[in-house]
Protein backbone atom coordinates (compact mmCIF):
# COMPACT_ATOMS: atom_id res chain seq x y z
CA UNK A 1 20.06 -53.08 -32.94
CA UNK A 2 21.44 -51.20 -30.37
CA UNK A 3 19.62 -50.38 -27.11
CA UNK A 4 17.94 -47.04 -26.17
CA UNK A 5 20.42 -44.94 -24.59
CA UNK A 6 19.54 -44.29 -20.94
CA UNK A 7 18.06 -40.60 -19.89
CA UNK A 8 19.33 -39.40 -17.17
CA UNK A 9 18.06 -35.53 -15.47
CA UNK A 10 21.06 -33.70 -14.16
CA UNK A 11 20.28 -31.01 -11.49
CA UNK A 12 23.22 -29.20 -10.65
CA UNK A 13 22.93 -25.17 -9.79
CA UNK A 14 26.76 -24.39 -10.92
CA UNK A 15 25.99 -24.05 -14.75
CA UNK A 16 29.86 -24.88 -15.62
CA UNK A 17 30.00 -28.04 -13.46
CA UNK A 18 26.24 -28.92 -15.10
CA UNK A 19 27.48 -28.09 -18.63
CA UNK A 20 30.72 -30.44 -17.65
CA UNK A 21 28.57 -33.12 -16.31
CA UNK A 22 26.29 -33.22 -19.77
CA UNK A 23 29.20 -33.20 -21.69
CA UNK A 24 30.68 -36.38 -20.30
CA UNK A 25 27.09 -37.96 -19.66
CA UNK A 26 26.25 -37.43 -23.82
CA UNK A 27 29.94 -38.88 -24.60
CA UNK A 28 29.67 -41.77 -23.02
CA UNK A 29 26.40 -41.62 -25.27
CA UNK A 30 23.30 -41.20 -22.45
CA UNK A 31 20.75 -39.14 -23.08
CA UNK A 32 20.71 -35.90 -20.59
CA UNK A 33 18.03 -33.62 -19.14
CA UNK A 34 18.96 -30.59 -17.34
CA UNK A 35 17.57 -28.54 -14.56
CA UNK A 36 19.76 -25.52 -12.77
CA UNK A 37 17.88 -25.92 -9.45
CA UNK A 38 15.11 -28.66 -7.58
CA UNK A 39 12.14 -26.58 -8.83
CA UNK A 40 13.02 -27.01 -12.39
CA UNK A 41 13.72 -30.22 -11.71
CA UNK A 42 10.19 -31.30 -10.33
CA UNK A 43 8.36 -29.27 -13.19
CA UNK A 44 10.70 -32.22 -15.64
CA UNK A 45 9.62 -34.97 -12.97
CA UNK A 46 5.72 -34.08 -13.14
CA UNK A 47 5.57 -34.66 -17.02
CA UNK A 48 4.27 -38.22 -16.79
CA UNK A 49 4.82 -38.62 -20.42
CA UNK A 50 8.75 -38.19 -19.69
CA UNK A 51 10.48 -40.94 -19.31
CA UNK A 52 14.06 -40.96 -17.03
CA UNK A 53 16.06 -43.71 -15.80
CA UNK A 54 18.19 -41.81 -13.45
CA UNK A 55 18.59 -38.34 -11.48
CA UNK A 56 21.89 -37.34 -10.42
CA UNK A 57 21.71 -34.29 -8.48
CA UNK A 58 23.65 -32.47 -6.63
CA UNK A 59 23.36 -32.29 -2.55
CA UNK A 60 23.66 -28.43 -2.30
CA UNK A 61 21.12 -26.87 -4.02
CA UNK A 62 19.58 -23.24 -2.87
CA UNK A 63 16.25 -23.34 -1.42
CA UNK A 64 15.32 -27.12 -1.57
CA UNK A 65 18.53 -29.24 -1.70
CA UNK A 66 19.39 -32.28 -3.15
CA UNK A 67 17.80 -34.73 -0.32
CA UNK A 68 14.86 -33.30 -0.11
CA UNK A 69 14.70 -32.79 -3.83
CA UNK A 70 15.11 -36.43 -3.76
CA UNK A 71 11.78 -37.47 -1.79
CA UNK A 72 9.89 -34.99 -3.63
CA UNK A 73 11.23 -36.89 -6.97
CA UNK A 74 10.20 -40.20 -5.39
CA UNK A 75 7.22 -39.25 -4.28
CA UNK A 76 6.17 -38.52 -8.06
CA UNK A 77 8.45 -41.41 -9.48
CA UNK A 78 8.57 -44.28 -6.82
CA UNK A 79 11.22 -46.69 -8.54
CA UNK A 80 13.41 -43.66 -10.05
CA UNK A 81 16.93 -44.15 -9.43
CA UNK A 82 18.81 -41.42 -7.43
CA UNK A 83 22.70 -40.20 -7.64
CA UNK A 84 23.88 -37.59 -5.18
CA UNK A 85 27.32 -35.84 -6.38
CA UNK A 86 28.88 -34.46 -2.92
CA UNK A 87 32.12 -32.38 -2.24
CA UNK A 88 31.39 -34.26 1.23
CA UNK A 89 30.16 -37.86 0.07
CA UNK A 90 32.15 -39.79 2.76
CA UNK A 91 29.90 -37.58 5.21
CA UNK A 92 26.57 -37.58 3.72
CA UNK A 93 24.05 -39.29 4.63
CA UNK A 94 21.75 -41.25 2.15
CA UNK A 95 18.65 -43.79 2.21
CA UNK A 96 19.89 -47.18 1.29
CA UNK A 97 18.45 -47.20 -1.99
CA UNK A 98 20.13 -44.49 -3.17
CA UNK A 99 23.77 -43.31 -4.40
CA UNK A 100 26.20 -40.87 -3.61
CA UNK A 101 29.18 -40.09 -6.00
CA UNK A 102 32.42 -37.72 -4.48
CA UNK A 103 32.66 -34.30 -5.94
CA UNK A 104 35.29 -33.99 -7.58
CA UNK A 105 35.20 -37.59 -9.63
CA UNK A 106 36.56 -38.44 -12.84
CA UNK A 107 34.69 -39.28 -16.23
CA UNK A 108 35.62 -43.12 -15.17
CA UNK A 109 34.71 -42.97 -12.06
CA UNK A 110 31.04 -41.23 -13.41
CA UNK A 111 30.59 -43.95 -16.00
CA UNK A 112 31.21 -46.70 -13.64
CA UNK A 113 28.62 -45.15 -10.90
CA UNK A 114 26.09 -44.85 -13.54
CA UNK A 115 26.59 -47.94 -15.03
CA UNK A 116 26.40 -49.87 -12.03
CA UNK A 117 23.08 -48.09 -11.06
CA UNK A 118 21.77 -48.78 -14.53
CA UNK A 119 22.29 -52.37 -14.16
């Protein structure tokens, strides 16, 4: 029996690079929930009943961005995972226990990040 595939909520404003991002997240068989923007994202974080093993967000957002989206999300969700995609990853800043992935990265490079957070 195989395992549960893992869900991961994407939050990426750029509906092309989201709708890229989906695509090779559902190939390499995930499940994916999407958000355009961190409000949409919270409203998916606050259903309780939702279960997600990962965000991967993007750092530029409009209004909130991705950081602060990010203590928001663990303020709801304590343990949840968190990947940052960057065009500027070597000069972001991130908490320890979280990820950053350079914008932009190939599907190998995306599976192994995930994978490795997964783990």
């Amino acid at each position: 029996m195989s395992t549960p595939a893992s869900i991961i909520l994407v939050v990426e404003d750029d509906a092309i690079v989201r709708m890229l991002i989906v695509d090779v997240l559902e190939e390499l068989e995930f499940k994916v929930l999407e958000a355009d923007g961190s409000e949409q994202a919270l409203e998916v974080l606050k259903q309780s009943d939702k279960h997600i093993d990962l965000m991967m967000t993007d750092v530029g957002l409009p209004g909130m961005d991705g950081r602060e989206l990010a203590k928001e999300a663990r303020l709801l969700r304590p343990s949840l995972p968190i990947l940052f995609a960057s065009g500027y990853a070597e000069s972001i800043d991130v908490p320890a226990d979280m990820h950053v992935i350079g914008k932009p990265f190939s599907i190998d490079q995306l599976r192994d990040k995930v994978k490795k957070i997964l783990q």
